[in-house]
C-alpha atoms as a PDB file:
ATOM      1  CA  UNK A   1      13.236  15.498  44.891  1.00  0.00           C
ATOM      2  CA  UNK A   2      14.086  17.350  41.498  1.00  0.00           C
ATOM      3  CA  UNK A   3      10.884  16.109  39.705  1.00  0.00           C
ATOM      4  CA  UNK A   4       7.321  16.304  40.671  1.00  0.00           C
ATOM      5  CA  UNK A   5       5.677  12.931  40.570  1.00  0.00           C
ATOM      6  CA  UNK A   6       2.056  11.695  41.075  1.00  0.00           C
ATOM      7  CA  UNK A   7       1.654   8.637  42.764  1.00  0.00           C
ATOM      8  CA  UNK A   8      -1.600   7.229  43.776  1.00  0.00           C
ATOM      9  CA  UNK A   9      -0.350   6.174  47.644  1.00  0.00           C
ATOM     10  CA  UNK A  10      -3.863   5.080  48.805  1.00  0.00           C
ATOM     11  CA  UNK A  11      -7.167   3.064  46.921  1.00  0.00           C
ATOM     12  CA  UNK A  12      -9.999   2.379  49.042  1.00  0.00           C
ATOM     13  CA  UNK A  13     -13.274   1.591  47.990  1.00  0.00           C
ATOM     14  CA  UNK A  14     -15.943   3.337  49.457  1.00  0.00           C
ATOM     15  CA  UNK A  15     -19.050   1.889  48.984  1.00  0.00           C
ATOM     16  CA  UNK A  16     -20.617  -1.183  50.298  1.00  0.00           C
ATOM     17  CA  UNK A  17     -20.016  -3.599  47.531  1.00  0.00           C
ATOM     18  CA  UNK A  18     -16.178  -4.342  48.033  1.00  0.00           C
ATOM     19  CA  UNK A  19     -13.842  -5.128  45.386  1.00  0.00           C
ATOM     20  CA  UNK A  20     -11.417  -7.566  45.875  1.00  0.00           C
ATOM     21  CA  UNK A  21      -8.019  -6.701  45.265  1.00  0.00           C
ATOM     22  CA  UNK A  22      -7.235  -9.358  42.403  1.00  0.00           C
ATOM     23  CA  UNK A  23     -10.653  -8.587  40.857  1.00  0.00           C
ATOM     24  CA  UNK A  24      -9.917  -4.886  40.207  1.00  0.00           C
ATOM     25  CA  UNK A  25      -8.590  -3.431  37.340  1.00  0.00           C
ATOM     26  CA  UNK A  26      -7.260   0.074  35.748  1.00  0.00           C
ATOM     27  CA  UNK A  27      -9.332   3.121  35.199  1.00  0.00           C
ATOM     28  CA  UNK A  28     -10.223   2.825  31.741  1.00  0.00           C
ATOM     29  CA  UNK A  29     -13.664   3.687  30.061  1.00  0.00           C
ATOM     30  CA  UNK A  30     -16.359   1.126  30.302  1.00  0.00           C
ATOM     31  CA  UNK A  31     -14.703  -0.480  33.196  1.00  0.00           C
ATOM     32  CA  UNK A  32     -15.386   1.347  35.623  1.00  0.00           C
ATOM     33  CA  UNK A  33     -16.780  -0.107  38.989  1.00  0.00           C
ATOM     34  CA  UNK A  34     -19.661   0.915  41.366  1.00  0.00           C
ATOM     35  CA  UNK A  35     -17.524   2.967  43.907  1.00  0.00           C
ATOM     36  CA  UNK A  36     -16.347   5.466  45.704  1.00  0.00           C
ATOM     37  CA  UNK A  37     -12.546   5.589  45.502  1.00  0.00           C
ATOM     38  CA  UNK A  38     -10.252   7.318  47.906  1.00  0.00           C
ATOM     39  CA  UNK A  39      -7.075   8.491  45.374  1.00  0.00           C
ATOM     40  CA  UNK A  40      -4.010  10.434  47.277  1.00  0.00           C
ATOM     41  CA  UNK A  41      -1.475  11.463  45.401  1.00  0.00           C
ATOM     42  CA  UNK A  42       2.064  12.251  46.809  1.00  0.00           C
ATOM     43  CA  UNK A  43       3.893  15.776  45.828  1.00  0.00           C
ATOM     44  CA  UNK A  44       7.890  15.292  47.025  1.00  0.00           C
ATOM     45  CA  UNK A  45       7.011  12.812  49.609  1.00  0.00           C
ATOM     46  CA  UNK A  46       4.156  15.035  51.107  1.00  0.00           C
ATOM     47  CA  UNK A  47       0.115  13.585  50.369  1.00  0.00           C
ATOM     48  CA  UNK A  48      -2.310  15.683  50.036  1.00  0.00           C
ATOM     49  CA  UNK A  49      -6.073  15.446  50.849  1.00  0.00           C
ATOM     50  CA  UNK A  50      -8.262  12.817  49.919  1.00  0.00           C
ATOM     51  CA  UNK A  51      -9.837  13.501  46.405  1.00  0.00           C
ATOM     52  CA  UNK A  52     -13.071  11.520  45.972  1.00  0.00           C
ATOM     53  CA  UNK A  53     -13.965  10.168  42.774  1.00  0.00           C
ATOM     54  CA  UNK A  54     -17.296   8.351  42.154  1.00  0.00           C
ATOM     55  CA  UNK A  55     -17.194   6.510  38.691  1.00  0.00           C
ATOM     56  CA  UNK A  56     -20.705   4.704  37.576  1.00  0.00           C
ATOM     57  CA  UNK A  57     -19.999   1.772  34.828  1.00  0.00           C
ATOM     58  CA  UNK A  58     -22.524   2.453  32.125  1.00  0.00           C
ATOM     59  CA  UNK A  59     -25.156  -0.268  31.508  1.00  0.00           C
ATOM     60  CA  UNK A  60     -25.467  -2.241  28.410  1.00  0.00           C
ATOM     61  CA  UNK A  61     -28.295  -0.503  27.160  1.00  0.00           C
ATOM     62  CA  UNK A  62     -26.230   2.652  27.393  1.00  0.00           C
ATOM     63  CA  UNK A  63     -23.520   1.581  25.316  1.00  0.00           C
ATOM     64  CA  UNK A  64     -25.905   0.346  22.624  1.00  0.00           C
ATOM     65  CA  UNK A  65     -27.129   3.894  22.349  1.00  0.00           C
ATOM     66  CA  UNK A  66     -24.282   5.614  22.718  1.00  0.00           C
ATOM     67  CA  UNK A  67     -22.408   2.917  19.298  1.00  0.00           C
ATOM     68  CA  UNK A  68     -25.757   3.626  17.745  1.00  0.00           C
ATOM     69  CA  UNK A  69     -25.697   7.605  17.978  1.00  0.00           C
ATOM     70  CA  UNK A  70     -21.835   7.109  16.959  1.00  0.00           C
ATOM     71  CA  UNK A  71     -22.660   5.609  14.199  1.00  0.00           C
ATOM     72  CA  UNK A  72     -25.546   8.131  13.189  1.00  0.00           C
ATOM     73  CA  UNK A  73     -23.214  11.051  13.612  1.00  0.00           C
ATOM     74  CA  UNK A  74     -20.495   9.685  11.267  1.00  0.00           C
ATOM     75  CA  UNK A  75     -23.213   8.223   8.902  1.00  0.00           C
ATOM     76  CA  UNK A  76     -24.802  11.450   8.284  1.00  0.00           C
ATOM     77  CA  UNK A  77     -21.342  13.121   8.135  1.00  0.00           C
ATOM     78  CA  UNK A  78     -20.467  10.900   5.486  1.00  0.00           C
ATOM     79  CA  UNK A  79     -23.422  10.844   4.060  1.00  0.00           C
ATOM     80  CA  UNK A  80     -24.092  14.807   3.437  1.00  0.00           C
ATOM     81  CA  UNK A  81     -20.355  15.495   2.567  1.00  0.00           C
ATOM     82  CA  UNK A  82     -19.468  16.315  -0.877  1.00  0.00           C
ATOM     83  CA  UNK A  83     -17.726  13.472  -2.876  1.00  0.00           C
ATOM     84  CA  UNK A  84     -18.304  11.571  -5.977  1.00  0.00           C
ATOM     85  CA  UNK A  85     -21.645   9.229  -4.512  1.00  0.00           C
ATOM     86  CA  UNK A  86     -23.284  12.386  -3.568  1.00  0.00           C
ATOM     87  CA  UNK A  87     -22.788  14.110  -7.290  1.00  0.00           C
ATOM     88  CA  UNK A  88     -23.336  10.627  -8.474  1.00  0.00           C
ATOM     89  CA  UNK A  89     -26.688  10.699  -6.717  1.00  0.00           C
ATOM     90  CA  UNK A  90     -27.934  14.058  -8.019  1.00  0.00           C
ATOM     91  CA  UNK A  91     -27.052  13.338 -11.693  1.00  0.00           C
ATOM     92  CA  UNK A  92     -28.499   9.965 -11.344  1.00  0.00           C
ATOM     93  CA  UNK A  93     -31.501  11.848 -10.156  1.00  0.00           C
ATOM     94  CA  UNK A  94     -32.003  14.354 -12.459  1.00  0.00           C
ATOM     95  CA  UNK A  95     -31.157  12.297 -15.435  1.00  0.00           C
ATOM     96  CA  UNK A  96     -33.358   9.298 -14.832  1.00  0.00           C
ATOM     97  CA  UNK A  97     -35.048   9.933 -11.718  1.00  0.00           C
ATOM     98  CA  UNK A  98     -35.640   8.480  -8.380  1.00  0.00           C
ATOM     99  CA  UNK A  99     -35.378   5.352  -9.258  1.00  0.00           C
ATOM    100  CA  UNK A 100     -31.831   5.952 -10.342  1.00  0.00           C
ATOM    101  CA  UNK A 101     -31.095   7.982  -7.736  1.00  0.00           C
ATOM    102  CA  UNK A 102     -31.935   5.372  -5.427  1.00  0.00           C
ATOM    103  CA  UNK A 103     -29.669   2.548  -7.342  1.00  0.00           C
ATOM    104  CA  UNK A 104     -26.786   5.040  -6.602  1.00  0.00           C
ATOM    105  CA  UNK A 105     -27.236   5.418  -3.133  1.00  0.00           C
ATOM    106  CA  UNK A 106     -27.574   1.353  -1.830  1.00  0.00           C
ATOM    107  CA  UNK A 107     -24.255   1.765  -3.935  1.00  0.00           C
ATOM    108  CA  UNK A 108     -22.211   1.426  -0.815  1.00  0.00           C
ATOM    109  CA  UNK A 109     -24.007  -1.568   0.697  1.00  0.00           C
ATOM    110  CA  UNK A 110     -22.089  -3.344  -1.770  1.00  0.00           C
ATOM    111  CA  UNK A 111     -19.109  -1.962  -2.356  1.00  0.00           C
ATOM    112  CA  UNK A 112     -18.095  -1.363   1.064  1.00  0.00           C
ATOM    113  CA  UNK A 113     -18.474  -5.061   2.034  1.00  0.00           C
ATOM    114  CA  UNK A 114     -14.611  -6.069   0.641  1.00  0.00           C
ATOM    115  CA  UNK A 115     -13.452  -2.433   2.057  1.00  0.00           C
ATOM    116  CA  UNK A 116     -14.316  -3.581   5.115  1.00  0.00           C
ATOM    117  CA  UNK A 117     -13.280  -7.103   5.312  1.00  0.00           C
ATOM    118  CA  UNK A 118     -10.040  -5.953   4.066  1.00  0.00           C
ATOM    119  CA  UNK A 119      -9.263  -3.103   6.767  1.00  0.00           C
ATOM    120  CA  UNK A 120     -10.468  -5.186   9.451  1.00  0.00           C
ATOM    121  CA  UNK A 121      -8.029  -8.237   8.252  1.00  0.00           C
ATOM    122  CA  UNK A 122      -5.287  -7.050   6.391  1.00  0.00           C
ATOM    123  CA  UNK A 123      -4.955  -3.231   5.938  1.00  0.00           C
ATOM    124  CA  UNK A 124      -2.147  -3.059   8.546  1.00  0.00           C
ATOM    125  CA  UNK A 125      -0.034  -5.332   6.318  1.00  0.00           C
ATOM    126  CA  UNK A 126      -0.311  -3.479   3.115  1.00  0.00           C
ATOM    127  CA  UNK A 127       2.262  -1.023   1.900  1.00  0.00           C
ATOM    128  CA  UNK A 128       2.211   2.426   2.394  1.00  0.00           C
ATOM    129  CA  UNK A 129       1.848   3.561  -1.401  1.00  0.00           C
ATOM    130  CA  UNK A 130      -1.455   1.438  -0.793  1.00  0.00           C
ATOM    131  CA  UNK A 131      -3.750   4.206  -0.401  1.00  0.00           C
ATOM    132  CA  UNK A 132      -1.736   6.243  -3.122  1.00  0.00           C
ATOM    133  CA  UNK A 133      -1.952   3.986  -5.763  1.00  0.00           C
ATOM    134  CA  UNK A 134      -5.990   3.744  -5.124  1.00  0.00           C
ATOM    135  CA  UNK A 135      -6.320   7.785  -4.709  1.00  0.00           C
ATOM    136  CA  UNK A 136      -4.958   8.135  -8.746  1.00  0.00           C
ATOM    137  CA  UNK A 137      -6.822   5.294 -10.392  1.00  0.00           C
ATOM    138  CA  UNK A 138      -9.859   6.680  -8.041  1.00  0.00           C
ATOM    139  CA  UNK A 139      -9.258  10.590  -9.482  1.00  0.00           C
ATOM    140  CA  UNK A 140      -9.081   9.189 -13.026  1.00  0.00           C
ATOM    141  CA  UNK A 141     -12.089   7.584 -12.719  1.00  0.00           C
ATOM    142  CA  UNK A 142     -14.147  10.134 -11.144  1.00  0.00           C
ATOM    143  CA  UNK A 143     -12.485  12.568 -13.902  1.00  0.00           C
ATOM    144  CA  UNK A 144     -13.742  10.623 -16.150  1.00  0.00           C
ATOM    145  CA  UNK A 145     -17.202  10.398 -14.951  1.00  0.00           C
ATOM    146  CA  UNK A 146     -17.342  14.027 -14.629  1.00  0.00           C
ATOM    147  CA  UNK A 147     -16.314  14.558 -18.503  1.00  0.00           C
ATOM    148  CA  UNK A 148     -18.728  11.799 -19.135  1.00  0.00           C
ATOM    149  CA  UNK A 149     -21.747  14.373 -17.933  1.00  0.00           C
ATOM    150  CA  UNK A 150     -20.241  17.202 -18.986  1.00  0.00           C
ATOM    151  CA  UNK A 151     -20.742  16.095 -22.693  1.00  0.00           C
ATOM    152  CA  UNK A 152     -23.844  14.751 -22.227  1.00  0.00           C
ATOM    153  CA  UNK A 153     -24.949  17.480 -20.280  1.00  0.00           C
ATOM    154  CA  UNK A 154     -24.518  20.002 -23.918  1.00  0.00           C
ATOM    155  CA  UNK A 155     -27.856  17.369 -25.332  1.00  0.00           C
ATOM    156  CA  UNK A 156     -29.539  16.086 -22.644  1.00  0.00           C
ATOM    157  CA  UNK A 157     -33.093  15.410 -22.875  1.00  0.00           C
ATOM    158  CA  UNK A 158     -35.417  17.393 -20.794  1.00  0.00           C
ATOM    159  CA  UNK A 159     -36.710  15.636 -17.457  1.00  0.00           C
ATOM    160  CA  UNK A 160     -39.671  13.261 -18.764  1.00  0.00           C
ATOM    161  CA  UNK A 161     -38.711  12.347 -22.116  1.00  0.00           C
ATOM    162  CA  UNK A 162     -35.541  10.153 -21.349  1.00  0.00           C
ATOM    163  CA  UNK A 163     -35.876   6.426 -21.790  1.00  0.00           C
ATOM    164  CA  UNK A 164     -36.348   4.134 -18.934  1.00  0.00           C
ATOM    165  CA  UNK A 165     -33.602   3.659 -15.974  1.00  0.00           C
ATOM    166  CA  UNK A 166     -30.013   2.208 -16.543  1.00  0.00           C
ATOM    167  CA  UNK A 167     -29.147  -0.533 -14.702  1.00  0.00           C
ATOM    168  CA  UNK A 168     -25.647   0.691 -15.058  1.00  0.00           C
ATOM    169  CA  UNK A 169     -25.682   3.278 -12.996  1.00  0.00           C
ATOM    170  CA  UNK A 170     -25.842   1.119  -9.929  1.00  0.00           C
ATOM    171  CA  UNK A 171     -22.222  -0.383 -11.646  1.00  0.00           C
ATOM    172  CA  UNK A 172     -20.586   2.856 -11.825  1.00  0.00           C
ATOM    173  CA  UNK A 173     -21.221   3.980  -8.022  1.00  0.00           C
ATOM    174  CA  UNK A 174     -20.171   0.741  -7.270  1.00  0.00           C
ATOM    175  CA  UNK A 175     -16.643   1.159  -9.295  1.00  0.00           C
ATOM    176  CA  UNK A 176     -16.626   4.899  -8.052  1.00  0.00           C
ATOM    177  CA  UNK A 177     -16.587   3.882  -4.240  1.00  0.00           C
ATOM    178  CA  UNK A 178     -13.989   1.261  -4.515  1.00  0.00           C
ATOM    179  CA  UNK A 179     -11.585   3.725  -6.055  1.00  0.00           C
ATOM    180  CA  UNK A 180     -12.295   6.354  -3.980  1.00  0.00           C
ATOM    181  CA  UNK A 181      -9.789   6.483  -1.302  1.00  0.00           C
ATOM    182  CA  UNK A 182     -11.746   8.041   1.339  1.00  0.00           C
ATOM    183  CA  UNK A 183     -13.742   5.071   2.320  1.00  0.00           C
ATOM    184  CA  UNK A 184     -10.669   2.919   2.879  1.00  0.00           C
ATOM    185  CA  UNK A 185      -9.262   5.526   5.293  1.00  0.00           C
ATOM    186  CA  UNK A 186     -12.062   6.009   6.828  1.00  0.00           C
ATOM    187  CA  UNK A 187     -12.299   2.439   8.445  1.00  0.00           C
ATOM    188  CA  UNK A 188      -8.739   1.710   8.278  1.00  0.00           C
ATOM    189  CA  UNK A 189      -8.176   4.788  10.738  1.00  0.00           C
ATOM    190  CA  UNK A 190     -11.936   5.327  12.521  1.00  0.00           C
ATOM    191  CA  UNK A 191     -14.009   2.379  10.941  1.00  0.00           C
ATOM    192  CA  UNK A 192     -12.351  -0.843  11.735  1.00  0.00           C
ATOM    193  CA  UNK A 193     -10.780  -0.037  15.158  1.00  0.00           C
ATOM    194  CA  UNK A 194     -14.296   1.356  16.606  1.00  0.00           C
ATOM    195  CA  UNK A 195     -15.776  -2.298  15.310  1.00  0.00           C
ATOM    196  CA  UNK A 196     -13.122  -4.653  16.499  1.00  0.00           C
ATOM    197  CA  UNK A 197     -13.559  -2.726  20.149  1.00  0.00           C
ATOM    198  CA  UNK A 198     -17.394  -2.884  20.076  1.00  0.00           C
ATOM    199  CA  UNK A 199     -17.293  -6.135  19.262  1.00  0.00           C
ATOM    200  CA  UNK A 200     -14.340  -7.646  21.931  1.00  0.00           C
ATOM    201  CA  UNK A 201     -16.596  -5.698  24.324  1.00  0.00           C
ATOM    202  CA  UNK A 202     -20.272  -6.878  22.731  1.00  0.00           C
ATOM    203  CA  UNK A 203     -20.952  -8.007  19.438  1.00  0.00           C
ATOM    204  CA  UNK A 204     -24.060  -6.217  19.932  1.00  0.00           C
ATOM    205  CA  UNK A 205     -22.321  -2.745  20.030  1.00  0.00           C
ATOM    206  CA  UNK A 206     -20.876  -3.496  16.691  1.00  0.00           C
ATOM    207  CA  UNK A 207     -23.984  -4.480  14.721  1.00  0.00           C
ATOM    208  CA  UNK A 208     -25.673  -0.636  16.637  1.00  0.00           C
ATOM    209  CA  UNK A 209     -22.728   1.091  15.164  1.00  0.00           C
ATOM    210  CA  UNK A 210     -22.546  -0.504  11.801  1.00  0.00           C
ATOM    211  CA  UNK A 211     -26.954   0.093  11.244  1.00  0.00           C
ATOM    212  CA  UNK A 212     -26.946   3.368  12.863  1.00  0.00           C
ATOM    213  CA  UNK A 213     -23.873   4.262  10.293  1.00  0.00           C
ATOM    214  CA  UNK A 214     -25.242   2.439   7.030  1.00  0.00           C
ATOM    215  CA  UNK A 215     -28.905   3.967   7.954  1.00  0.00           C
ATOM    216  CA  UNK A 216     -27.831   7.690   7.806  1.00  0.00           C
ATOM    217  CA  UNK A 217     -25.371   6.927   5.773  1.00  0.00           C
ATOM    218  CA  UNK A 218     -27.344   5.585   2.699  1.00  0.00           C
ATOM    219  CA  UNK A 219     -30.545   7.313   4.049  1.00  0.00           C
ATOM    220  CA  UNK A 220     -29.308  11.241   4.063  1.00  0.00           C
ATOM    221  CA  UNK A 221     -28.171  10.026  -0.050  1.00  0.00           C
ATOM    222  CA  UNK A 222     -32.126   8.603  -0.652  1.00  0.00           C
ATOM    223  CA  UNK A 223     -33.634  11.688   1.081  1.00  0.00           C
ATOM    224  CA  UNK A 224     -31.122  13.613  -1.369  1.00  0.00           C
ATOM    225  CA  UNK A 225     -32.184  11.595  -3.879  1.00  0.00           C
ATOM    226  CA  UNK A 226     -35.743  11.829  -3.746  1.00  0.00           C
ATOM    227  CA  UNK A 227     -35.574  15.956  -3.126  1.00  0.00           C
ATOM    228  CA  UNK A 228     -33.739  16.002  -6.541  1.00  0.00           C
ATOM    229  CA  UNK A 229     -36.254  13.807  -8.446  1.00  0.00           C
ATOM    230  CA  UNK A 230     -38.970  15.897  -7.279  1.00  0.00           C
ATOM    231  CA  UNK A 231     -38.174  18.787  -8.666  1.00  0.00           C
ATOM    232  CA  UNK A 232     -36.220  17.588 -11.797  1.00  0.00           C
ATOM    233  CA  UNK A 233     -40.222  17.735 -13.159  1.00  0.00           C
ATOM    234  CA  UNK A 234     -39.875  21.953 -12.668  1.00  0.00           C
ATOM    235  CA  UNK A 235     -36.717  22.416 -14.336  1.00  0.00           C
ATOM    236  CA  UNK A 236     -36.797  23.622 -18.230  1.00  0.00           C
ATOM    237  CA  UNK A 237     -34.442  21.825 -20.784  1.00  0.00           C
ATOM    238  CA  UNK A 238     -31.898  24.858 -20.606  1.00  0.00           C
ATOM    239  CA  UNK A 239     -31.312  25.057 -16.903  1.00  0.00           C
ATOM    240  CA  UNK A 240     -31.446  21.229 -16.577  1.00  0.00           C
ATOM    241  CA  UNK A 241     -28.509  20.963 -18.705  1.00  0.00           C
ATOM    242  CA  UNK A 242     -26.918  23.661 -17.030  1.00  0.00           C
ATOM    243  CA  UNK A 243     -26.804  21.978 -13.974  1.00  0.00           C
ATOM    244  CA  UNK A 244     -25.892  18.381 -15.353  1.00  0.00           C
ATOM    245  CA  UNK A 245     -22.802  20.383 -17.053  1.00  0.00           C
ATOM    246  CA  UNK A 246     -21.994  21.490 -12.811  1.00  0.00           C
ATOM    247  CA  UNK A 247     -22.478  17.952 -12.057  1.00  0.00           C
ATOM    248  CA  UNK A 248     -19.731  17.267 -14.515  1.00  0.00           C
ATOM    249  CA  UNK A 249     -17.174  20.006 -13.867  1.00  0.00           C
ATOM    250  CA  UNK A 250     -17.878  19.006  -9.877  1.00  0.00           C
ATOM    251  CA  UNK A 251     -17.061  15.325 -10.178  1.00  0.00           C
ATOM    252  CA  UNK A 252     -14.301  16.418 -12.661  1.00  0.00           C
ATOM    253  CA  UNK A 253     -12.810  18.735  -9.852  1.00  0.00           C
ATOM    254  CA  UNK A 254     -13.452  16.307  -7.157  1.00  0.00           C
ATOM    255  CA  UNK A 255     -11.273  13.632  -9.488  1.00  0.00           C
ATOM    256  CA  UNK A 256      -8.384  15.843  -9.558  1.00  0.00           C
ATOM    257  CA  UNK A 257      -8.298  17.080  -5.834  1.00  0.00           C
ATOM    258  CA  UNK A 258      -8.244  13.219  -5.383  1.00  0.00           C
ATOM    259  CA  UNK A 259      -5.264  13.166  -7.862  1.00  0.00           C
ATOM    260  CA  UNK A 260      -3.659  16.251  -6.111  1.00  0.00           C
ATOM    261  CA  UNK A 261      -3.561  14.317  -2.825  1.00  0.00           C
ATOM    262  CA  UNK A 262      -2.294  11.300  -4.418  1.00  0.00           C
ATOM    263  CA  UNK A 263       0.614  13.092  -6.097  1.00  0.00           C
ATOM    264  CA  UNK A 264       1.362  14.893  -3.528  1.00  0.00           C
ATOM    265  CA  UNK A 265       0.996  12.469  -0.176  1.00  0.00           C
END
């Protein structure tokens, strides 16, 4: 025989609770019976010893933990990486506060509802230059936003003498995250599938990845937040509006790295 093949020549079960044979199904994660199975595999004809294999289906309790850590990890990933929200955050912070801070940060509880909706339903169907098309009008707008605090940065007020909150900060993370491309490809690619599986296996699973994810994710930008706001009081006027003005040139840079990859995808 020219080419070496594996063939499983033998399945027993083991153990004392006996599958039957039209009951039993492929090896695949999460489905994965009580039992000890007997696999031979055949080299040119020729078996060779038993290998024993003992495979222990996880309970439902495990799986909930393990969607929910999941879901932590990427949260806080996503979270803590740089981007527009998270420069969003710290302007919105230092500018007007907490408070502010704290708009910018629930931004994504509302503007990643339709991202979602739309990658679980119809992302597959829509054209490649999709994503493109998004990543430029996203980099202008986050280029924009960075000139935006640039110039205000050169007279901005020092912390405790601005006027109350805008509410339209809360609008412009919203806008920001919609045009940024990374949160579509993030559940068209990882997102969307992960949900659709949790949920054809236990709707359960779903809703532990989707809290654990929102919770870190919109948590790690509050904690940020609040860290910023607390010590906005400490700065003096010059080096507060020196680092506004790195806000700017960050979200600024950010916009046309997003462009870059656009143009060049």
């Amino acid at each position: 025989m020219s080419n070496i093949e594996h063939r499983i020549t033998n399945v027993e079960c083991r153990s004392k609770d006996v599958i039957p044979a039209h009951e039993r199904r492929p090896f695949l994660p999460f489905d994965i019976r009580h039992s000890l199975f007997d696999v031979r595999y055949s080299m040119s004809g020729r078996p060779f010893a038993p290998l024993p294999l003992c495979y222990t289906a996880p309970s439902q309790e495990t799986r909930l933990l393990s969607m929910l850590v999941l879901g932590l990890s990427l949260g806080l990933g996503a979270g803590v990486s740089p981007g527009p929200m998270l420069v969003l955050v710290i302007r919105s912070s230092l500018e007007r506060g907490f408070r502010a801070g704290l708009r910018v940060a629930l931004a994504p509880l509302a503007s990643d509802a339709p991202i979602v909706l739309i990658c679980l339903l119809v992302v597959s169907r829509l054209p490649a230059s999709f994503l493109a098309t998004l990543a430029v009008l996203g980099g202008l707008f986050v280029v924009y936003l960075g000139a935006e605090t640039a110039l205000k940065a050169r007279h901005a007020k020092t912390p405790g003498q601005e006027p109350a909150p805008d509410s339209g900060d809360f609008f412009r993370a919203v806008t920001a995250n919609l045009l940024n491309p990374h949160p579509w490809l993030f559940w068209a690619t990882v997102g969307a599938p992960l949900i659709v599986e949790a949920w054809l296996r236990n709707p359960a699973e779903a809703a532990a990845f989707a809290v654990g994810f929102y919770g870190f994710l919109v948590g790690s930008k509050i904690g940020i937040a609040w860290l910023i706001a607390q010590s906005r009081g400490r700065l003096t006027g010059g080096w507060y509006r020196v680092i506004l003005m790195l806000c700017g040139v960050l979200l600024a840079v950010v916009g046309i790295i997003l462009l870059y990859g656009a143009l060049h995808s």
